[in-house]
Protein backbone atom coordinates (compact mmCIF):
# COMPACT_ATOMS: atom_id res chain seq x y z
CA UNK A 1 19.38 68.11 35.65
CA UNK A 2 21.70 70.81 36.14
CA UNK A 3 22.29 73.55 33.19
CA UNK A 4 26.03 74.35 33.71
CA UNK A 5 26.88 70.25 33.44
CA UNK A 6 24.95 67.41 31.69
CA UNK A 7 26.53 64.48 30.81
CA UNK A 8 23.80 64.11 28.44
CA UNK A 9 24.84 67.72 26.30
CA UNK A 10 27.26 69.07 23.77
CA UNK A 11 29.87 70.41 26.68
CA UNK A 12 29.41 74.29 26.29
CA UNK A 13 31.01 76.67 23.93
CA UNK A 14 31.55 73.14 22.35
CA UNK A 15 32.90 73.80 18.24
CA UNK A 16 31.13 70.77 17.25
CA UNK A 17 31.24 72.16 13.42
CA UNK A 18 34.67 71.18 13.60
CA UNK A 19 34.09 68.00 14.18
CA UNK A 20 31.82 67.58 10.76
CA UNK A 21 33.53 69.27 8.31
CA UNK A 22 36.56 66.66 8.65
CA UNK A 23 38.18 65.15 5.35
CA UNK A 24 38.97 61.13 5.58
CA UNK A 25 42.84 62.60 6.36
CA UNK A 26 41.76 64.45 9.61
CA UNK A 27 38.88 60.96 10.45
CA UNK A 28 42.38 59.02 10.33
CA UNK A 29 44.78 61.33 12.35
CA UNK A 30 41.84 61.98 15.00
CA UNK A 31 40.83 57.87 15.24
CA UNK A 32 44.87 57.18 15.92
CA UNK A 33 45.12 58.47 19.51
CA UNK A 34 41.89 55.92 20.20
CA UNK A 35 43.73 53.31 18.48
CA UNK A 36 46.74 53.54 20.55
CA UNK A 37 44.73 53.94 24.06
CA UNK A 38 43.50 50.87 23.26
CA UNK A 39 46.12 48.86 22.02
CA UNK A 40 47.98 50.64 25.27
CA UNK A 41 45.48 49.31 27.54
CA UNK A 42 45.40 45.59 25.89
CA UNK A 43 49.00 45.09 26.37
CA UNK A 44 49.42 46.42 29.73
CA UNK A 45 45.94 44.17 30.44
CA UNK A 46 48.13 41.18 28.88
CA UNK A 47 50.77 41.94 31.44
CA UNK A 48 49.13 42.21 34.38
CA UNK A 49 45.92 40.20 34.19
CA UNK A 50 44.18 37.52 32.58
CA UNK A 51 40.71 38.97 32.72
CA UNK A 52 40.54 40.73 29.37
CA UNK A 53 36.86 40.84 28.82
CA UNK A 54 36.76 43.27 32.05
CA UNK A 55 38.73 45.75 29.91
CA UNK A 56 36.48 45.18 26.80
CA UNK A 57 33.74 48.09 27.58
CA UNK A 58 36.78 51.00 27.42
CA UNK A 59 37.03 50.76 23.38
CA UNK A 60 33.57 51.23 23.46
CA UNK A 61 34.68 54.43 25.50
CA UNK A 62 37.71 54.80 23.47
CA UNK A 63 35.29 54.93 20.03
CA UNK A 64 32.87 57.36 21.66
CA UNK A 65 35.35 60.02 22.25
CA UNK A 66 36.76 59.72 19.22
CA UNK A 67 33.18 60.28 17.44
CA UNK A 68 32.82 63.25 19.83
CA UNK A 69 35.30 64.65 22.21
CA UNK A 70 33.01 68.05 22.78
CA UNK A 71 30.23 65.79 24.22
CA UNK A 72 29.46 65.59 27.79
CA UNK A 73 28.97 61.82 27.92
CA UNK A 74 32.73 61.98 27.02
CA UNK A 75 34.13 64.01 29.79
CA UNK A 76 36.58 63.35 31.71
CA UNK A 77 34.42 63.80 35.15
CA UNK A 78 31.61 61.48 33.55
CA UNK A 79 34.38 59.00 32.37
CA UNK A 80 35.70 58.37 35.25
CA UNK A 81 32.71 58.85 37.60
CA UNK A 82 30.56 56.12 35.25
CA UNK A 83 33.34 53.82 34.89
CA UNK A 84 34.66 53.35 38.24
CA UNK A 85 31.07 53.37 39.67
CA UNK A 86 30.21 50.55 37.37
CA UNK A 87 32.98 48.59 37.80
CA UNK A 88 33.24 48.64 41.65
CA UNK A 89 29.25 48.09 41.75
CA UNK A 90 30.00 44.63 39.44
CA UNK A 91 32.40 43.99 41.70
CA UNK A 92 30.80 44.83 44.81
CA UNK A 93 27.63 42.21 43.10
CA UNK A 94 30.14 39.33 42.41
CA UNK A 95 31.82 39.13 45.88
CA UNK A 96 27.96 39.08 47.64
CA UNK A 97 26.42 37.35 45.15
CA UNK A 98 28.91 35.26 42.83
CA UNK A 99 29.24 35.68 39.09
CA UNK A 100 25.58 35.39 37.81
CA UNK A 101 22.57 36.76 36.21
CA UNK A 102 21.61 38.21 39.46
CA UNK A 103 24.91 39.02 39.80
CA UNK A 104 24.97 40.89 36.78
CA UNK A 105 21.54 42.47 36.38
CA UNK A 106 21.93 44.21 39.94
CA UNK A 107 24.89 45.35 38.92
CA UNK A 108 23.62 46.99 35.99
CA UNK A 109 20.54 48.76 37.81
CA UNK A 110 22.37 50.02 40.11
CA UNK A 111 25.03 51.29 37.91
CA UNK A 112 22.03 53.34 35.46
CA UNK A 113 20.35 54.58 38.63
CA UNK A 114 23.89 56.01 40.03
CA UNK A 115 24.96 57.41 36.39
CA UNK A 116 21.53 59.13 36.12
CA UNK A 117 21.90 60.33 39.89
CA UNK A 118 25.47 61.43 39.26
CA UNK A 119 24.35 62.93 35.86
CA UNK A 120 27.62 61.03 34.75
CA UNK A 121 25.73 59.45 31.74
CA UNK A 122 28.61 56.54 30.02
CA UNK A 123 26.93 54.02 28.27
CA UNK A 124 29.90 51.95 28.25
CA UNK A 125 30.32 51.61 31.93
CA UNK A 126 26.85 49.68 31.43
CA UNK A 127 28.96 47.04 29.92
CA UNK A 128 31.48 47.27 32.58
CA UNK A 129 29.16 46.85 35.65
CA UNK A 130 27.90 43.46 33.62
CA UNK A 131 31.37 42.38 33.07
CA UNK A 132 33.07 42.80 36.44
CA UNK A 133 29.73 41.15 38.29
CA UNK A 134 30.02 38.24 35.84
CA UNK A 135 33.67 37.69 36.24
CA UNK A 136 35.39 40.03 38.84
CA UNK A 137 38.42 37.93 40.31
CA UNK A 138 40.26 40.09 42.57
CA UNK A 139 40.98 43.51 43.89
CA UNK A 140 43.66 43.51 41.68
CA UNK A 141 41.62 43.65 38.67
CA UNK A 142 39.54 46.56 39.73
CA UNK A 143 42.99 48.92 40.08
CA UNK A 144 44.45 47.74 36.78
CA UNK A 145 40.61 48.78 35.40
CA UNK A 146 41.20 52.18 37.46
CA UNK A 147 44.66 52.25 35.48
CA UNK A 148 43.09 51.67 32.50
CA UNK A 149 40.39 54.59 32.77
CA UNK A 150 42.70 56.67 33.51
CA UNK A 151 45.09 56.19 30.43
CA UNK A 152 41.48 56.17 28.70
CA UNK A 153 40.33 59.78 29.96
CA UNK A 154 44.22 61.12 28.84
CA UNK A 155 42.00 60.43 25.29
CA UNK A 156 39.43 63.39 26.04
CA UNK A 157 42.40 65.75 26.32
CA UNK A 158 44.08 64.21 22.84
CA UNK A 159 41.22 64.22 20.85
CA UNK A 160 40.22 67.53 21.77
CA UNK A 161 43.88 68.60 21.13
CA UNK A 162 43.53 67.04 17.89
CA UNK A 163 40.47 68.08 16.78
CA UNK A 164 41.64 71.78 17.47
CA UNK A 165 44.68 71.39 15.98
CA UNK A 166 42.70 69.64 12.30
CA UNK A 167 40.82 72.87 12.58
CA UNK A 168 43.39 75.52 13.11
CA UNK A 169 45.36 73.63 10.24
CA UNK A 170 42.65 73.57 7.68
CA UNK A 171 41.74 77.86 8.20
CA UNK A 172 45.47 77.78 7.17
């Protein structure tokens, strides 16, 4: 595994003291901007698509960032990179071999191996390869999910943002 990135490490130069030494006033402003993402992605999943469970696995992403933004398993290169692996790999599963246990537990190997290869560790995005080989339905599903990820990694930047801001306040 490489030094300069590992999905598996504090990101470096990482304040993660910052992080710790919140009151239950800074938990609640910093656990907001998760909140939102999600309630963001649920409506526009409402809209456009009846396959919610597909969507499920980002507020596991959503409450990961939110417990630590300065980690590398929630960057945005190893947010993306996991998640759209893992759902195009369920995908991939479900239109060879229909929505199944085979299906699904293909899906998920593959998806470890290629976040361990990629060293774009997202335990989440295990979720999503099971969820997207189980019940796929069409293209169309996968680029909402891509949508979705995206709105989902704006998080990394907002609860870094955030957390700075909490700490630069509370020196004051």
């Amino acid at each position: 595994m490489s030094k300069k990135r590992s999905s598996l490490k504090p990101l470096q130069g990482a304040n993660r003291t910052l992080r710790r030494r919140l009151n239950l006033q800074g938990e609640v402003v910093l656990a907001t901007a998760p909140t939102l993402i999600v309630l963001t992605v649920m409506a526009l999943v409402e809209v456009l698509s009846q396959q919610r469970l597909l969507f499920a696995s980002l507020a596991s992403s959503a409450f990961l960032i939110y417990l630590d933004p300065q980690h590398g398993t929630n960057a945005v290169r190893t947010l993306i990179i996991a998640q759209m692996t893992a759902a195009t790999i369920g995908f991939i599963t479900y239109f060879f071999l229909g929505s199944g246990y085979l299906s699904g537990g293909i899906a998920m190997v593959i998806a470890i191996a290629l976040m361990i290869l990629l060293d774009a560790m997202h335990p989440p995005a295990v979720a999503t390869s099971l969820s997207f080989a189980l019940k796929a339905g069409n293209i169309s599903n996968l680029i909402l999910f891509a949508l979705a990820v995206g709105i989902t990694a704006v998080l990394v930047g907002l609860e870094r943002f955030a957390l700075w801001m909490l700490a630069h306040h509370s020196h004051e």
